[in-house]
Protein backbone atom coordinates (compact mmCIF):
# COMPACT_ATOMS: atom_id res chain seq x y z
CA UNK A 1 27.35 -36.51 77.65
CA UNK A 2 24.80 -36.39 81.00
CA UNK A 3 22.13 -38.89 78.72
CA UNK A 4 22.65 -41.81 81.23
CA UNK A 5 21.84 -39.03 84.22
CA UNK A 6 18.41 -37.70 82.23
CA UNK A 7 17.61 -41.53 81.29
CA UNK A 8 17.68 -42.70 85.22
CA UNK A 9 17.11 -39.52 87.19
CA UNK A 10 14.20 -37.03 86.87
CA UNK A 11 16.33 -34.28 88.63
CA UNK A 12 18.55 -34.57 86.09
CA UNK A 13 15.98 -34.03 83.26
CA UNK A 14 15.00 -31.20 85.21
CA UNK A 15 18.47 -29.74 85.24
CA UNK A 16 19.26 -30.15 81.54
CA UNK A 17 15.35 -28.43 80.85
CA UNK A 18 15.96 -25.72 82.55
CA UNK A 19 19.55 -24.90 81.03
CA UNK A 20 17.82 -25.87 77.80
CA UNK A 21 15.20 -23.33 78.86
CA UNK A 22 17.99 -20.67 79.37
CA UNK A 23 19.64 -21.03 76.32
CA UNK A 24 16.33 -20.73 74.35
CA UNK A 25 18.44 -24.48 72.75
CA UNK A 26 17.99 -27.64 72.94
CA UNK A 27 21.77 -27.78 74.11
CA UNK A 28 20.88 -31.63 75.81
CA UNK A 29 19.93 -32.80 72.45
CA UNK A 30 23.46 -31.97 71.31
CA UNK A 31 24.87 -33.26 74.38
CA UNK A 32 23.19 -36.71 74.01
CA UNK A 33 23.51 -37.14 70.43
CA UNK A 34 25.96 -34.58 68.97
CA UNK A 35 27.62 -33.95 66.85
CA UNK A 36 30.85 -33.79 68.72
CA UNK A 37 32.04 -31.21 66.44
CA UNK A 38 29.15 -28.99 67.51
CA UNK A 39 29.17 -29.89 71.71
CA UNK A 40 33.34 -29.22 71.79
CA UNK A 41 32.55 -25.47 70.26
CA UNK A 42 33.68 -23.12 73.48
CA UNK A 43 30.06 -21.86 73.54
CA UNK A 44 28.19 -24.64 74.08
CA UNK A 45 30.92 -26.59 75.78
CA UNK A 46 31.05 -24.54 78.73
CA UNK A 47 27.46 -24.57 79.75
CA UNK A 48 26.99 -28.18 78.66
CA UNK A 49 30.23 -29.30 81.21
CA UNK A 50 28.15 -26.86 84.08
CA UNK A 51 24.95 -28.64 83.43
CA UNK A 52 26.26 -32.21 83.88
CA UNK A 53 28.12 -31.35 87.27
CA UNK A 54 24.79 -29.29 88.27
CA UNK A 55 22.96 -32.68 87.41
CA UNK A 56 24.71 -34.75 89.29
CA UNK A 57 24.44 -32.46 92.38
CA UNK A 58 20.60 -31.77 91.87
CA UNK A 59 20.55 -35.48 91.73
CA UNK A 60 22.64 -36.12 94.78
CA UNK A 61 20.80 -33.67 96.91
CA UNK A 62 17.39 -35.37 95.88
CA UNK A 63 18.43 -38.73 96.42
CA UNK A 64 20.07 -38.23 99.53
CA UNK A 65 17.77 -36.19 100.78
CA UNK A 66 20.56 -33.65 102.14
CA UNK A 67 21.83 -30.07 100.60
CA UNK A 68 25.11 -29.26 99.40
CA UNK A 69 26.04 -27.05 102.71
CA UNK A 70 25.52 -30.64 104.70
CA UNK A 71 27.92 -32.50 102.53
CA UNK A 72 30.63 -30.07 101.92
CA UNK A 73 32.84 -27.51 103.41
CA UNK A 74 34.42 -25.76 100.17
CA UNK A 75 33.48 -26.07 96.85
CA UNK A 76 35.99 -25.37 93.88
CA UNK A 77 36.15 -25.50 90.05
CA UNK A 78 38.76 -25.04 87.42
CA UNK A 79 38.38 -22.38 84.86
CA UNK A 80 34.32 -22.39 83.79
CA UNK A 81 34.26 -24.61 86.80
CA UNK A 82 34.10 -22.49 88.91
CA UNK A 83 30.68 -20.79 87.90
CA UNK A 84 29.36 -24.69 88.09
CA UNK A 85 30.75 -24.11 92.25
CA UNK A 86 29.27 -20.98 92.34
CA UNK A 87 25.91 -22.19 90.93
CA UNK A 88 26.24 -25.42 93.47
CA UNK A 89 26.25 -23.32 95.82
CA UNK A 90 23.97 -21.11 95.31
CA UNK A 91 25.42 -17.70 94.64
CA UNK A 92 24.52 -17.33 90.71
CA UNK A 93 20.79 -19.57 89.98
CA UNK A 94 21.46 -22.13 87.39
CA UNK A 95 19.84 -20.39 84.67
CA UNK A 96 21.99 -17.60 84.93
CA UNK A 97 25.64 -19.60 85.01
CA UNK A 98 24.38 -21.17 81.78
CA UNK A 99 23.65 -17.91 80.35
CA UNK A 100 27.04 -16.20 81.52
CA UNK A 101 28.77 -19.43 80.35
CA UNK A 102 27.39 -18.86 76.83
CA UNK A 103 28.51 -15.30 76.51
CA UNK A 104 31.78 -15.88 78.34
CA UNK A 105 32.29 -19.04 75.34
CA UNK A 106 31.40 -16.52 73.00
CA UNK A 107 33.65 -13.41 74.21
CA UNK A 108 36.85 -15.90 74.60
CA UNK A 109 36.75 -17.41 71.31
CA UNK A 110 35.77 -13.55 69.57
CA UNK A 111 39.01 -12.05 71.47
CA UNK A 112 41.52 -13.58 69.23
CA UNK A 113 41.44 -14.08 65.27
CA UNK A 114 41.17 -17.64 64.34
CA UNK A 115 44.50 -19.21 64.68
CA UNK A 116 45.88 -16.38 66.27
CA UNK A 117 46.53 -17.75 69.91
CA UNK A 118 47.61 -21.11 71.20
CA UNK A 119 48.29 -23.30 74.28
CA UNK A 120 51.00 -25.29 75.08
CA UNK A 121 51.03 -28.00 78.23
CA UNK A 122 54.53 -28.15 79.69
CA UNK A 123 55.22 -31.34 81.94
CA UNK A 124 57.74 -32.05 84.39
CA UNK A 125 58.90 -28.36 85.36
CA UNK A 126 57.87 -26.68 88.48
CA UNK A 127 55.93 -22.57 88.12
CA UNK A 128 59.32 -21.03 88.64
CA UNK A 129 60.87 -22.92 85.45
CA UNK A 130 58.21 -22.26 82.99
CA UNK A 131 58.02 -18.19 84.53
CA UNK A 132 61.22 -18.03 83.30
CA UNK A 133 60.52 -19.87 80.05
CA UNK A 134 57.42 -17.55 79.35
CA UNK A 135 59.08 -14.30 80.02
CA UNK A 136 62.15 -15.08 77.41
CA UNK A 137 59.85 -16.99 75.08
CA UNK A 138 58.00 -13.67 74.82
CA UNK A 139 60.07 -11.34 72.68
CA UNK A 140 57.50 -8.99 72.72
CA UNK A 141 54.67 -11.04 72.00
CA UNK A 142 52.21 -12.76 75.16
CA UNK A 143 52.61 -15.12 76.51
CA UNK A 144 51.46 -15.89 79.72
CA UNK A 145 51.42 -18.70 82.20
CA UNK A 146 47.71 -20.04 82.07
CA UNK A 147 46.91 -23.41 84.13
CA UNK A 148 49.48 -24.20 86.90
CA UNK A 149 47.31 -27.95 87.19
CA UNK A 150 49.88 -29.27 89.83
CA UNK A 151 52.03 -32.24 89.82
CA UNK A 152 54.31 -30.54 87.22
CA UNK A 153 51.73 -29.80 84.54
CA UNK A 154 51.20 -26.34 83.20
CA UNK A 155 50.03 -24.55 80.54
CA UNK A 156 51.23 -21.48 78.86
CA UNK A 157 48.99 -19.29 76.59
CA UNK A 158 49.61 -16.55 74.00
CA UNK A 159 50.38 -15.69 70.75
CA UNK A 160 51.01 -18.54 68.88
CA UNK A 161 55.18 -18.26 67.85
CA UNK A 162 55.76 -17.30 71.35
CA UNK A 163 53.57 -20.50 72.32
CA UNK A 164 55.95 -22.46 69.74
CA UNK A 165 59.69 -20.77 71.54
CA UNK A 166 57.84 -21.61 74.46
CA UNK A 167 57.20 -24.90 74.11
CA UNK A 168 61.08 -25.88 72.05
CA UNK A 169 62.94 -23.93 75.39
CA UNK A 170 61.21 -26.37 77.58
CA UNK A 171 61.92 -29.37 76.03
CA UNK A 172 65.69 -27.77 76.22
CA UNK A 173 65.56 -27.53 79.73
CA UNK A 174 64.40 -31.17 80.53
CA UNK A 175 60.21 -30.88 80.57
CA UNK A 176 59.63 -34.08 79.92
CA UNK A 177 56.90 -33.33 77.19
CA UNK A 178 55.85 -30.03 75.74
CA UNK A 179 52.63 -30.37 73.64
CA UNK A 180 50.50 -27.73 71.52
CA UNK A 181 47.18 -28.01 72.29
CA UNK A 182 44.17 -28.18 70.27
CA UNK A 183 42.10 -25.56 71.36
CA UNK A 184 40.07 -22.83 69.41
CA UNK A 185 41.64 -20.07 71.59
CA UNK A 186 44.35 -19.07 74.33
CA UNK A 187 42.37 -18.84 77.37
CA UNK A 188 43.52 -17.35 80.55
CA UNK A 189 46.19 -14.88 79.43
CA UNK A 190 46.24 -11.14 78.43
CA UNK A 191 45.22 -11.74 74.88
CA UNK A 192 41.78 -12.58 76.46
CA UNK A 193 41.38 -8.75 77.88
CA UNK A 194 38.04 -8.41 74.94
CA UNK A 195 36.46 -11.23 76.98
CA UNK A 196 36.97 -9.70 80.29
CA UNK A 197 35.34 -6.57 79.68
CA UNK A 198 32.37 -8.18 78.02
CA UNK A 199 32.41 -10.53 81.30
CA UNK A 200 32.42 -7.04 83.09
CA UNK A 201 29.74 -6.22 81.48
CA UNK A 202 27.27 -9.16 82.06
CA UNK A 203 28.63 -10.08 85.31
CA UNK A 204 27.81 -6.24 86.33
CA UNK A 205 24.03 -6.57 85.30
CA UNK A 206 24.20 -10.05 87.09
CA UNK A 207 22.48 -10.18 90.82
CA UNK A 208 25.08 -12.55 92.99
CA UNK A 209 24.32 -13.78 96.87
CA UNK A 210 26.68 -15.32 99.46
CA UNK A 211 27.36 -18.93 98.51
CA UNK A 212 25.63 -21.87 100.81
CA UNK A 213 28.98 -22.90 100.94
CA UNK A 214 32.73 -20.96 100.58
CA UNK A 215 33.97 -21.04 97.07
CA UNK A 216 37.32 -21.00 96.61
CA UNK A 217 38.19 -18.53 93.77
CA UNK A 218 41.02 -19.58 90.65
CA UNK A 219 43.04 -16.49 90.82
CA UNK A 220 43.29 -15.99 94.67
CA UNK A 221 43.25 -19.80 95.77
CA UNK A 222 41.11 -18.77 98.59
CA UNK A 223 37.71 -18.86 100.12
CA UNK A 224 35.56 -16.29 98.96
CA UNK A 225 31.43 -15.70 99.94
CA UNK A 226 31.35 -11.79 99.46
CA UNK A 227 29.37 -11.14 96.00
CA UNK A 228 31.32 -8.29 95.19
CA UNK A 229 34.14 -10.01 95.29
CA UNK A 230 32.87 -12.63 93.48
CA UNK A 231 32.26 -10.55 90.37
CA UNK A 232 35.57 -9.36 90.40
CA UNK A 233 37.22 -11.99 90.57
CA UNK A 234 35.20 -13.81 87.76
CA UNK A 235 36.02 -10.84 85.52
CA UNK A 236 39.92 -11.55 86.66
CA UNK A 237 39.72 -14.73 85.88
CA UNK A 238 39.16 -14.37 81.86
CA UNK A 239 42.69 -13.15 82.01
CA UNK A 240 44.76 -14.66 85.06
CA UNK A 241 46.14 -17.55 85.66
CA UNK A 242 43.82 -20.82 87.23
CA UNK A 243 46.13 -21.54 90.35
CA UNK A 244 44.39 -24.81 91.17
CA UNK A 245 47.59 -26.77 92.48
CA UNK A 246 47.47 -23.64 95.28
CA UNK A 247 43.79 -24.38 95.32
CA UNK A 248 44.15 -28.24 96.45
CA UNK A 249 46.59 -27.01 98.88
CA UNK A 250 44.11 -24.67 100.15
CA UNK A 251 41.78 -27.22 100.58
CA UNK A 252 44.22 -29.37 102.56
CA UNK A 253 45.28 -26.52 104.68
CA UNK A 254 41.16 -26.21 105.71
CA UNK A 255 41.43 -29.73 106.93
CA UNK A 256 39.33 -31.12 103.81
CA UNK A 257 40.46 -34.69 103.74
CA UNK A 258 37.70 -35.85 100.99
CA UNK A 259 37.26 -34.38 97.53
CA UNK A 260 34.27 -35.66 95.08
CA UNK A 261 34.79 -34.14 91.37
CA UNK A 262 30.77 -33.77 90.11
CA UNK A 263 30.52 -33.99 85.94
CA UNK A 264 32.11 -35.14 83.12
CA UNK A 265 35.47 -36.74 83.56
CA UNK A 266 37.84 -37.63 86.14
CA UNK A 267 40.82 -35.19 85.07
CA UNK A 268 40.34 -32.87 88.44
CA UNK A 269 39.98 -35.90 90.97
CA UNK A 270 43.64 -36.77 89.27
CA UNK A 271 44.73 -33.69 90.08
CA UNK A 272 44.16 -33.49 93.33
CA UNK A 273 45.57 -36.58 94.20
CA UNK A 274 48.62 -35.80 92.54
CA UNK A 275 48.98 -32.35 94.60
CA UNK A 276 47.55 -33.56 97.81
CA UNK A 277 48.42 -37.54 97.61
CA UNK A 278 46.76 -37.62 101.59
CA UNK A 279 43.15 -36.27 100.30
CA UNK A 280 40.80 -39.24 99.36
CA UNK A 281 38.89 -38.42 96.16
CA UNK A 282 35.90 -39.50 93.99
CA UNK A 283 34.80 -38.91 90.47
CA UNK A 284 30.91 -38.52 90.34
CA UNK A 285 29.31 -38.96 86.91
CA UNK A 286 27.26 -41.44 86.58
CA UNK A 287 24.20 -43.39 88.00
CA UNK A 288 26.93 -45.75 89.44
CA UNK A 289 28.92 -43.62 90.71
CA UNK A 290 26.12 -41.72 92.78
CA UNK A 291 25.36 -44.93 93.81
CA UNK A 292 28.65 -45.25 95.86
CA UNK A 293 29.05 -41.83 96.86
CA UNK A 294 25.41 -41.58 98.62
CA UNK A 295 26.77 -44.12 100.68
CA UNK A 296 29.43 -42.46 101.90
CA UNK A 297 27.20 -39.22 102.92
C-alpha cells in the first residue's frame, strides 16, 4: 500500500518519513511489504490509510503547484477519515493525526474483550428499518446503528448475540443481505465509551487550528472550522454513528458538484455516487490517477 506513490514521487517519501518519524516505526516498510496480517491490525491500519491519502495530497499540491484551499471547497472523511480531512486541511499537522490515529487504534480495539463485539452490514433497508431492527435486536445488550454508508448499506455494532438477532431480523424483513463482518472490534457504538475518554484525553492535550478548508464532521454532517468543536466532536465520534449518506447530501446541498476520494481504494467515491448519482467523482491513488486529476485542476 502507497509503495508505487514513494517509488515515483519524492513528496510522497516525504510523507510516509515523517509519519514513520512519528510513530518512532518504520510503519511504510510494513505498508510496502507486509505482512498483511500485521498492516490490517486497527493500530497501524489507521495511520497507514491517513498517510496514503496525505501522500497523494502532498503530492498533488506539489505537482500542481496549487494548495488544497484552491482546489476544494469541503473536505470530508469516513470514520479515521476524517482526521486524514482534518490533517489535509490543516487543522491537526500530520505528525500529530498519525500519532492520535495510533492511540485511537489502540483505545478501540482495548475497549472490548477479544471476540466480545461485532459488526454486521445490513443491505437493502433504509435508517428507519434497521432503527427499529437495532432497538428489538437489543434485549438489553448494545447494539447500536454504526455506518449509515448510503444507498441502503448500514452497519450495526454491538455485542455480538445482539449483532447475530440483528442481523437474522433483517434478513426477515427483506434486507437483501445481512453479513457479519470481520473486524477485530465494534466500532462506533456505546461499547466503544473506553476509547472515547482516552480520545478525550489526547485530543485535550492536542493544539487544533481552523481548517484551510471546512471539514465536514461524521456525527453532525456539517461544516465545521471552530477547533473546539472539532475536539468534541472527534471524541463523539468514537461512539456515534458515521452519518456519511447525510454527509454527501451535505455536500450536494453546498453546490459541490465534483468529489475526488484521495488514498487507498475506491469504496467512498462509490458511495457518493450512489447517494448523490448528479456529483461527478474520482478515485485518486495512484501515479496514474494523479496524472488525470491534475488535469482537471
Amino acid at each position: 500500500m502507497g509503495k508505487d506513490l514513494a517509488e515515483a514521487f519524492p513528496a510522497a517519501r516525504e510523507v510516509f518519513q515523517e509519519v514513520d518519524d512519528a510513530l518512532d516505526q518504520r510503519l511504510s516498510k510494513l505498508m510496502f511489504l507486509g505482512p498483511e496480517s500485521d498492516l490490517t491490525l486497527t493500530e497501524n491500519a489507521q495511520p497507514a490509510l491517513m498517510a496514503v491519502s496525505l501522500a497523494v495530497l502532498r503530492v498533488v499540491e506539489v505537482e500542481g503547484g496549487k494548495p488544497l484551499r484552491d482546489i476544494a471547497g469541503l473536505v470530508a472523511g469516513h470514520s479515521l477519515g476524517e482526521y486524514s480531512a482534518l490533517a489535509a486541511a490543516g487543522a491537526i499537522p500530520l505528525a500529530v493525526a498519525a500519532r492520535l490515529l495510533r492511540t485511537r487504534g489502540r483505545a478501540m480495539q482495548e475497549a472490548v474483550p477479544v471476540g466480545a463485539g461485532a459488526m454486521a452490514a445490513i443491505l437493502g433497508l433504509d435508517l428507519e428499518a434497521v432503527q427499529a431492527i437495532a432497538a428489538e435486536a437489543a434485549e438489553g445488550e448494545i447494539c447500536d446503528i454504526a455506518n449509515d454508508n448510503g444507498g441502503g448499506q448500514l452497519v450495526v455494532s454491538g455485542d455480538v448475540a445482539a449483532i447475530e438477532r440483528a442481523a437474522a431480523l433483517a434478513r426477515e424483513r427483506g434486507a437483501k443481505r445481512a453479513i457479519m463482518l470481520p473486524v477485530s472490534a465494534p466500532f462506533h457504538c456505546t461499547l466503544m465509551a473506553p476509547a472515547a475518554t482516552v480520545m478525550a484525553e489526547a485530543l485535550d492535550a492536542t493544539e487544533i487550528v481552523e481548517p484551510a478548508v471546512p471539514v465536514v464532521a461524521n456525527v453532525t454532517a456539517e461544516a465545521v472550522s471552530d477547533p473546539d468543536a472539532i475536539r468534541a466532536l472527534l471524541v463523539r465520534q468514537v461512539t456515534a454513528m458515521v452519518r456519511w449518506r447525510e454527509s454527501v447530501g451535505y455536500l450536494a446541498a453546498e453546490g459541490i458538484e465534483r468529489v475526488a476520494e484521495f488514498g487507498a481504494g475506491k469504496v467512498l467515491a462509490g458511495l457518493v455516487r450512489r447517494i448523490e448519482p448528479d456529483i461527478a467523482t474520482r478515485s485518486v491513488g495512484g501515479p496514474g490517477d494523479i496524472e488525470e486529476f491534475l488535469k482537471e485542476v
